[in-house]
PDB file of N, CA and C in Angstrom:
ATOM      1  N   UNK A   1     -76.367-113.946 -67.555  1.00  0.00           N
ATOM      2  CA  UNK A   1     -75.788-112.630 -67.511  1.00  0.00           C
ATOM      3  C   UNK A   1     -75.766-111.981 -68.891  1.00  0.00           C
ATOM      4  N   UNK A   2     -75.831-112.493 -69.916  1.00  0.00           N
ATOM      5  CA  UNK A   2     -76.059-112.164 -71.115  1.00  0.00           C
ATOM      6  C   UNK A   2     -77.272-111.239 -71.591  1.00  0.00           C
ATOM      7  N   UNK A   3     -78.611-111.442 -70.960  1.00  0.00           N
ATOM      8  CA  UNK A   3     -79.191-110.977 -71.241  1.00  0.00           C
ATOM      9  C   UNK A   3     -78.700-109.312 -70.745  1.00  0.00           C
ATOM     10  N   UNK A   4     -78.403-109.167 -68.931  1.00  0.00           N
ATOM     11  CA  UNK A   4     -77.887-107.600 -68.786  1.00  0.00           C
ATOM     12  C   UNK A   4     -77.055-107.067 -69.906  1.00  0.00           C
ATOM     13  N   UNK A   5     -75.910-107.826 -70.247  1.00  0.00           N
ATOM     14  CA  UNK A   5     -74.908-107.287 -71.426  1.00  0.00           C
ATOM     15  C   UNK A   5     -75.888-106.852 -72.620  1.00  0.00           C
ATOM     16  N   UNK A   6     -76.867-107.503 -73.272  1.00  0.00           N
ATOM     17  CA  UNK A   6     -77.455-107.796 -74.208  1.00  0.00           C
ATOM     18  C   UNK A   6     -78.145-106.399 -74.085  1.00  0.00           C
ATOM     19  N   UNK A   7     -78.888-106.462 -72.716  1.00  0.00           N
ATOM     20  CA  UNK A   7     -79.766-104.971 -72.741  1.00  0.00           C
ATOM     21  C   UNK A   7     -79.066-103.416 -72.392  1.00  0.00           C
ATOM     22  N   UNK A   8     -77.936-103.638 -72.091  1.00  0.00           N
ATOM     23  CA  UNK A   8     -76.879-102.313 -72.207  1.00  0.00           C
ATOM     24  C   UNK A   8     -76.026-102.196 -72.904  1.00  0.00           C
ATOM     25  N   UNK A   9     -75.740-102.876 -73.964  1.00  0.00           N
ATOM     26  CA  UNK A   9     -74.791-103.186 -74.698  1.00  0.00           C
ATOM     27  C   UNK A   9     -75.124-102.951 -76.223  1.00  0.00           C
ATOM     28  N   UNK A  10     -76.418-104.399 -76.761  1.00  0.00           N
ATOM     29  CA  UNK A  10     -76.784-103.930 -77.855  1.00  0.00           C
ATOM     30  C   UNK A  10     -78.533-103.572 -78.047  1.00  0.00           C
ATOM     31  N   UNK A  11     -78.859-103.408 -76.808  1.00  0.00           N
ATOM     32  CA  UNK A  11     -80.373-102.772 -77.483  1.00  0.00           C
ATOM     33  C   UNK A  11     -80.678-101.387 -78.101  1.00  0.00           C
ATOM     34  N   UNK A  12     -81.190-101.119 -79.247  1.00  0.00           N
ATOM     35  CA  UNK A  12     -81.290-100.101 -79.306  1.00  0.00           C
ATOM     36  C   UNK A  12     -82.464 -99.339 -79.058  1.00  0.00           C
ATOM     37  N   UNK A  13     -82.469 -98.175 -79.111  1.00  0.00           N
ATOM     38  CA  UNK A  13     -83.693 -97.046 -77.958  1.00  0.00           C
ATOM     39  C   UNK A  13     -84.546 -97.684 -77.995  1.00  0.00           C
ATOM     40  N   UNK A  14     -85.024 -98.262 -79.375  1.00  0.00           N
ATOM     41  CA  UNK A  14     -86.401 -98.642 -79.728  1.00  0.00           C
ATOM     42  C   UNK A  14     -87.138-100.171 -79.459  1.00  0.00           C
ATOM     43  N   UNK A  15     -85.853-100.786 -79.018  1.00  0.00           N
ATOM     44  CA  UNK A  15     -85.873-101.820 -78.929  1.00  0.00           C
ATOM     45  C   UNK A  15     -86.683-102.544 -77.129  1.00  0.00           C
ATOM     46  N   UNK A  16     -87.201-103.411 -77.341  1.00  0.00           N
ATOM     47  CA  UNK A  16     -87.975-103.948 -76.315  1.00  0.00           C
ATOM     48  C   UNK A  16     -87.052-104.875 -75.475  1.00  0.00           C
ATOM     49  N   UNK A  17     -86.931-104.861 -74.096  1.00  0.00           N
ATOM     50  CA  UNK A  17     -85.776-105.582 -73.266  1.00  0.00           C
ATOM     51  C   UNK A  17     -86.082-106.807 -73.785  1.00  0.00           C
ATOM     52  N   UNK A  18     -84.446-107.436 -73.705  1.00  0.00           N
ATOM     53  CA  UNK A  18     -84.145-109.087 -74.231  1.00  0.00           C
ATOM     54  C   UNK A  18     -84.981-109.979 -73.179  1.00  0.00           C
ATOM     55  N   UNK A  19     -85.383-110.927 -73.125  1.00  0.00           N
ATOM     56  CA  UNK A  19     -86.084-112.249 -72.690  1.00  0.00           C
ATOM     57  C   UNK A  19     -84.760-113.201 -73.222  1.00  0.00           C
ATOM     58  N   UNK A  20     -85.294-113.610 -71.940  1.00  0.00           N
ATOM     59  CA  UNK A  20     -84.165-115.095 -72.028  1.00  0.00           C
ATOM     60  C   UNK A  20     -84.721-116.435 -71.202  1.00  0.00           C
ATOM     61  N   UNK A  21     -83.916-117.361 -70.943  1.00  0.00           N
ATOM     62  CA  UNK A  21     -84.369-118.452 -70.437  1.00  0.00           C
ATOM     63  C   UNK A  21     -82.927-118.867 -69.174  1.00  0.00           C
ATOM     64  N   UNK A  22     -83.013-118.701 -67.872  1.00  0.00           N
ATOM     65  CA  UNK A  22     -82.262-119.248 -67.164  1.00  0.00           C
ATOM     66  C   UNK A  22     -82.158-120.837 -66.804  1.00  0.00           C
ATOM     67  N   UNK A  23     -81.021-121.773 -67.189  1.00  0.00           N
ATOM     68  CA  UNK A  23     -81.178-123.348 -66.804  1.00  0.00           C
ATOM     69  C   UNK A  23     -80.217-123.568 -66.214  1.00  0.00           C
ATOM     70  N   UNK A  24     -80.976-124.023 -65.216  1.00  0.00           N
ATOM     71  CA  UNK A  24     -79.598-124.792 -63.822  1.00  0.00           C
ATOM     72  C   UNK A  24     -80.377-126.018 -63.422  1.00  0.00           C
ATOM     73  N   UNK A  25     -79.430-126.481 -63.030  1.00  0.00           N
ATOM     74  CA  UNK A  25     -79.913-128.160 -62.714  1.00  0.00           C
ATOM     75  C   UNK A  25     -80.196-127.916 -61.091  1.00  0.00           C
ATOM     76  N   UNK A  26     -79.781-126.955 -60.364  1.00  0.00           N
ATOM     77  CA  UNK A  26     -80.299-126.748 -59.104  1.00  0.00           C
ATOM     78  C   UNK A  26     -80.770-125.249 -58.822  1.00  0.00           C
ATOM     79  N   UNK A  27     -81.440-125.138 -57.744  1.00  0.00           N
ATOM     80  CA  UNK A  27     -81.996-123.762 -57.609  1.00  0.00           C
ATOM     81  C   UNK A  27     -80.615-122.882 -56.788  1.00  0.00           C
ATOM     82  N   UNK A  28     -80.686-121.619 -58.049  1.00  0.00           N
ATOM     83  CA  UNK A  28     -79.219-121.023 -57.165  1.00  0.00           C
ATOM     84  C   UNK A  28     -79.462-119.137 -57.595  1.00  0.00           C
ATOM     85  N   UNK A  29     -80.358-119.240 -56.080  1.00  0.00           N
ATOM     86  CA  UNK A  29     -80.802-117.761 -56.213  1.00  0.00           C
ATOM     87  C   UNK A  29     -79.516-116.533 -56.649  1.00  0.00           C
ATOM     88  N   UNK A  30     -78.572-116.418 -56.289  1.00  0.00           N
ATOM     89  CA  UNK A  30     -77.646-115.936 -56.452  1.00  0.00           C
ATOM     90  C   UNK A  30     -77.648-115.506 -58.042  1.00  0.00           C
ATOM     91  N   UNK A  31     -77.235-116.854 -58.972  1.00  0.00           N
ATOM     92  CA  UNK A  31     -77.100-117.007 -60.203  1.00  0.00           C
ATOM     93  C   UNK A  31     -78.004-115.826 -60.778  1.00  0.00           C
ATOM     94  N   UNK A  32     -79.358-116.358 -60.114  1.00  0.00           N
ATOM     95  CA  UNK A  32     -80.666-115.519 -60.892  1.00  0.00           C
ATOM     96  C   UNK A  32     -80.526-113.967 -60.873  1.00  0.00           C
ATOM     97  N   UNK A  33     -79.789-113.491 -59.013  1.00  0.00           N
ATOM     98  CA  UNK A  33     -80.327-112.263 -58.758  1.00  0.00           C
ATOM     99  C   UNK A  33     -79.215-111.754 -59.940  1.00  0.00           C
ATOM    100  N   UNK A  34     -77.769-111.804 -59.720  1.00  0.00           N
ATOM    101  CA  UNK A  34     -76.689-111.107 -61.321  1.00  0.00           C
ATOM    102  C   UNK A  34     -77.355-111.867 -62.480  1.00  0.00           C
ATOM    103  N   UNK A  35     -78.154-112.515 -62.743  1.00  0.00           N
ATOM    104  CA  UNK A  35     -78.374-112.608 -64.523  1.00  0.00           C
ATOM    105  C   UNK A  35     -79.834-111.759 -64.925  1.00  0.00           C
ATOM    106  N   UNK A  36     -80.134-111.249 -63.600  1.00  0.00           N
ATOM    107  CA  UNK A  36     -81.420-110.587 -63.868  1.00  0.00           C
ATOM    108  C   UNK A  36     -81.153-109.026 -63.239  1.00  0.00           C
ATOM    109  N   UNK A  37     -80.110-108.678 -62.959  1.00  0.00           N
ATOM    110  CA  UNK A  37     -79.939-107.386 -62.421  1.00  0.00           C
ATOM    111  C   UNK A  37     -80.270-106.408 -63.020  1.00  0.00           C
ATOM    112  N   UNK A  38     -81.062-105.515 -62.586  1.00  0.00           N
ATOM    113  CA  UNK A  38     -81.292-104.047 -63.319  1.00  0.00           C
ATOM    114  C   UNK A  38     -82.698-104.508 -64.613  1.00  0.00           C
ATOM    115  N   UNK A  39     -83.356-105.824 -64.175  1.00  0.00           N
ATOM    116  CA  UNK A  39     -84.186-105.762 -65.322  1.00  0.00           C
ATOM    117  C   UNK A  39     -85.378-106.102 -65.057  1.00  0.00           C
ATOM    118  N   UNK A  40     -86.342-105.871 -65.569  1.00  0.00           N
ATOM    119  CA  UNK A  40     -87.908-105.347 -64.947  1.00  0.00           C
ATOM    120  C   UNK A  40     -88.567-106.843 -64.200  1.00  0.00           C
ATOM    121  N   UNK A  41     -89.031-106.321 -62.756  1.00  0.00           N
ATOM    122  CA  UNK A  41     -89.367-107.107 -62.232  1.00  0.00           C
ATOM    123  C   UNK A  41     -90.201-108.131 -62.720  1.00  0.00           C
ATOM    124  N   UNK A  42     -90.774-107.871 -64.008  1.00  0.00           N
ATOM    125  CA  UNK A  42     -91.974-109.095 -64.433  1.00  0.00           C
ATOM    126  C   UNK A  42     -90.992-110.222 -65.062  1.00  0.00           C
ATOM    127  N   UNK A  43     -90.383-111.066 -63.692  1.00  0.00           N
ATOM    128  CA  UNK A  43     -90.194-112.462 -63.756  1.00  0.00           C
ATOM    129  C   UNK A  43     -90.816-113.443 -63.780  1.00  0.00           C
ATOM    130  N   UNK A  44     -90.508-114.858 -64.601  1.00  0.00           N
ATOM    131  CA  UNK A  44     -91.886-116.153 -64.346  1.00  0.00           C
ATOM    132  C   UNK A  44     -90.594-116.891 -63.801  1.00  0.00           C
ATOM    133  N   UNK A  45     -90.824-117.491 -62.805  1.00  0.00           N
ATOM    134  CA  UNK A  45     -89.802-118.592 -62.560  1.00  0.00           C
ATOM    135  C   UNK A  45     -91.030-119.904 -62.837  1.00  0.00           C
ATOM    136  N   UNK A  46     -90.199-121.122 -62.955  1.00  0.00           N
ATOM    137  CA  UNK A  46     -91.146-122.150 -63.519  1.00  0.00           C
ATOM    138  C   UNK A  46     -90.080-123.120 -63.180  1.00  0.00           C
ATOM    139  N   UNK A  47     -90.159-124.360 -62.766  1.00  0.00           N
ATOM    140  CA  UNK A  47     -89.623-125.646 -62.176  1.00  0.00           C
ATOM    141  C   UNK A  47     -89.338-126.756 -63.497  1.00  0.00           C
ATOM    142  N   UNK A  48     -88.347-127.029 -63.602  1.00  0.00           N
ATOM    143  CA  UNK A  48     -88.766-128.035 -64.936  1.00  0.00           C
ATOM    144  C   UNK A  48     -88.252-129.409 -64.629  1.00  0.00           C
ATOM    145  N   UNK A  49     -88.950-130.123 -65.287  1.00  0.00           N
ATOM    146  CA  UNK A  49     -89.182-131.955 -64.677  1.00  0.00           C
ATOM    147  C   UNK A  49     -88.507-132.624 -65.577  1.00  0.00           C
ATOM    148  N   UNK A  50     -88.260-133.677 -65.043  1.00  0.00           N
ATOM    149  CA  UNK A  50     -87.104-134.403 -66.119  1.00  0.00           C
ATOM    150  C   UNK A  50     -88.278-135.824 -66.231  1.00  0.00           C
ATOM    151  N   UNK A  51     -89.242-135.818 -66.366  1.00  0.00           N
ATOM    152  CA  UNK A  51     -90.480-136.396 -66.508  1.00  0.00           C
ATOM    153  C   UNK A  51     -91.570-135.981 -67.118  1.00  0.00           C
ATOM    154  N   UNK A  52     -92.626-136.554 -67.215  1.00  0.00           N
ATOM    155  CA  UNK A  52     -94.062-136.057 -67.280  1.00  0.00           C
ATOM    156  C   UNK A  52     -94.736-136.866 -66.124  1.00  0.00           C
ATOM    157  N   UNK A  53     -95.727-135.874 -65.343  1.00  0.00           N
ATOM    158  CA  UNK A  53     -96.061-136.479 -64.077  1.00  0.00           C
ATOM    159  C   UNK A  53     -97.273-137.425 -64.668  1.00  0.00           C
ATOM    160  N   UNK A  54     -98.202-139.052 -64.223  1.00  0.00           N
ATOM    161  CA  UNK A  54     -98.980-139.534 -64.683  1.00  0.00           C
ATOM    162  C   UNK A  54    -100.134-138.144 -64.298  1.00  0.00           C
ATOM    163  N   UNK A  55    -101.334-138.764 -64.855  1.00  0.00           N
ATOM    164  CA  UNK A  55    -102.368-138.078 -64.750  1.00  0.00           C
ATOM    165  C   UNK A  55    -102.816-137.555 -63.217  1.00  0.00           C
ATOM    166  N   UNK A  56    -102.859-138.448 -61.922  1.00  0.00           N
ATOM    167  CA  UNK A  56    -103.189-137.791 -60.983  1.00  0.00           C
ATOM    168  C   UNK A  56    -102.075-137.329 -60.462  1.00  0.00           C
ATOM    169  N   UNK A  57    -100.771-137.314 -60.696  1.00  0.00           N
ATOM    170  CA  UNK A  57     -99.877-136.701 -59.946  1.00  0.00           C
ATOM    171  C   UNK A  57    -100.059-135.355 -60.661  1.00  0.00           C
ATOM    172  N   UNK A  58    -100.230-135.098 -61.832  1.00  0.00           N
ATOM    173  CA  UNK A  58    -100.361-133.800 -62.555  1.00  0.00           C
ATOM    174  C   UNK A  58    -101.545-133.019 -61.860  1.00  0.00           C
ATOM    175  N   UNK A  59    -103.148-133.502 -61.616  1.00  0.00           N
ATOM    176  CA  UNK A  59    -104.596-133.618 -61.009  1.00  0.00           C
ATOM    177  C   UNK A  59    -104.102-132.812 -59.687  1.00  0.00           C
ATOM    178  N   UNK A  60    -102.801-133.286 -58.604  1.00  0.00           N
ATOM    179  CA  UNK A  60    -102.582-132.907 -57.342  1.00  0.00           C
ATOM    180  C   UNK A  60    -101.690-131.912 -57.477  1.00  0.00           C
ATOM    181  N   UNK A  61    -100.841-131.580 -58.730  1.00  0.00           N
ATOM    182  CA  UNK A  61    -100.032-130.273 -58.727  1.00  0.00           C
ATOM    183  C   UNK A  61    -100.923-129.099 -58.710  1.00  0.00           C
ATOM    184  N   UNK A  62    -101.551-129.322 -60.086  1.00  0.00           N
ATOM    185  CA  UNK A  62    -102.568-127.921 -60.678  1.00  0.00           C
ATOM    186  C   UNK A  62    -103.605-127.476 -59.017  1.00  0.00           C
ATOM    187  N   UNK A  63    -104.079-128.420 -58.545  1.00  0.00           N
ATOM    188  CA  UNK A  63    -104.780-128.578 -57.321  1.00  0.00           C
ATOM    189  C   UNK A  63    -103.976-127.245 -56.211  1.00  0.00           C
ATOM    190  N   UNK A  64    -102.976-128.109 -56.439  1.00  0.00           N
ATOM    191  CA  UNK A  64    -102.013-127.129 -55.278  1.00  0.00           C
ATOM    192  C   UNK A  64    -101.504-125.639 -55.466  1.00  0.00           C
ATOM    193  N   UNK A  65    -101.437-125.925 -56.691  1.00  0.00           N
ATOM    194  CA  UNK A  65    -100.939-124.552 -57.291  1.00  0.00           C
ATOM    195  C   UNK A  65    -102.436-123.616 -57.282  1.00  0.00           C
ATOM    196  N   UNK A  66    -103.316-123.825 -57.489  1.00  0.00           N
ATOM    197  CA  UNK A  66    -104.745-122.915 -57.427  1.00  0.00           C
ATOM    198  C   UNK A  66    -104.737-123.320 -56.153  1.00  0.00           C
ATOM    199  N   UNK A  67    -104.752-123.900 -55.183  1.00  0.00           N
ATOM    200  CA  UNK A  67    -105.290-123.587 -53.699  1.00  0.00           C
ATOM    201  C   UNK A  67    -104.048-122.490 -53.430  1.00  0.00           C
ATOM    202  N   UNK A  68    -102.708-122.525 -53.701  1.00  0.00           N
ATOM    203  CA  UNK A  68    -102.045-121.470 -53.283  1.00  0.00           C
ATOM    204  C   UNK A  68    -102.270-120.346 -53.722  1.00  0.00           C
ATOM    205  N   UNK A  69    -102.614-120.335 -54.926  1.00  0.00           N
ATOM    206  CA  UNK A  69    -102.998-118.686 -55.569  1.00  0.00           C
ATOM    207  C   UNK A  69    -104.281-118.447 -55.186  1.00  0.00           C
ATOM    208  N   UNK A  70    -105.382-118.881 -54.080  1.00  0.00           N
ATOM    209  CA  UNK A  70    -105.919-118.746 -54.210  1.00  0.00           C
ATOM    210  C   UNK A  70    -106.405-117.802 -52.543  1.00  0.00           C
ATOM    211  N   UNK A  71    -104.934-119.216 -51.680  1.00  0.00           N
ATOM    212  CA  UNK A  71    -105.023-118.691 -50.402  1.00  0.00           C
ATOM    213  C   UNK A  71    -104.113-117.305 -50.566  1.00  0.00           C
ATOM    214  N   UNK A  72    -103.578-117.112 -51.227  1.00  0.00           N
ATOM    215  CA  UNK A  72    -102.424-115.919 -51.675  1.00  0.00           C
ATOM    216  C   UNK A  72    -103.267-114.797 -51.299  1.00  0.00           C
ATOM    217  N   UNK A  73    -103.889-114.863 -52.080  1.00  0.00           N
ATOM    218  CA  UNK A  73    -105.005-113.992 -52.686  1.00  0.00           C
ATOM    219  C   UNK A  73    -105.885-112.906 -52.111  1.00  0.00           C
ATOM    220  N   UNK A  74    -106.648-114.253 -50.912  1.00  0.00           N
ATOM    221  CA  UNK A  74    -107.525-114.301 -50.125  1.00  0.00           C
ATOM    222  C   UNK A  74    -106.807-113.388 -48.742  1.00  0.00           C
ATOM    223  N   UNK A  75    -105.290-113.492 -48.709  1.00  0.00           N
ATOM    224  CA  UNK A  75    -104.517-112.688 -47.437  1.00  0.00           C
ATOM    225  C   UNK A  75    -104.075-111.333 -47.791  1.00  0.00           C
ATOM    226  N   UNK A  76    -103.973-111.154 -49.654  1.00  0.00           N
ATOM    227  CA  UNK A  76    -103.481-109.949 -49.726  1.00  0.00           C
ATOM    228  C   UNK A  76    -104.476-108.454 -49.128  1.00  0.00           C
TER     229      UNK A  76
END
């Protein structure tokens, strides 16, 4: 929520909206939609691992992640 305060509070005219980093140990859409309210839709959400996956478990993510952007794509 800092960042909204941050961008109505102290940005000035010239200034480029704050970037921040949201961390929760679980996914809690809620949290996201008030800490991101009123601020430009170009969101990255990104998953973070309390690991490093070995080599083919990493091989079957990237895999999945391009077949989804790919079937995405292919429907828009």
């Amino acid at each position: 929520m800092y960042m909204g305060y941050f961008a109505t509070e102290e940005n000035m005219p010239d200034d480029n909206p704050p970037i921040g980093i949201i961390l929760s140990k679980e996914k809690d859409e809620l949290l996201v939609e008030y800490a991101t309210y009123g601020m430009d839709s170009n969101l990255f959400v990104s998953k973070y691992e309390l690991y490093l996956p070995n080599r083919d478990e990493l091989k079957r993510l990237v895999d999945k992640i391009i077949e989804e952007d790919v079937s995405g794509k292919s429907n828009a």
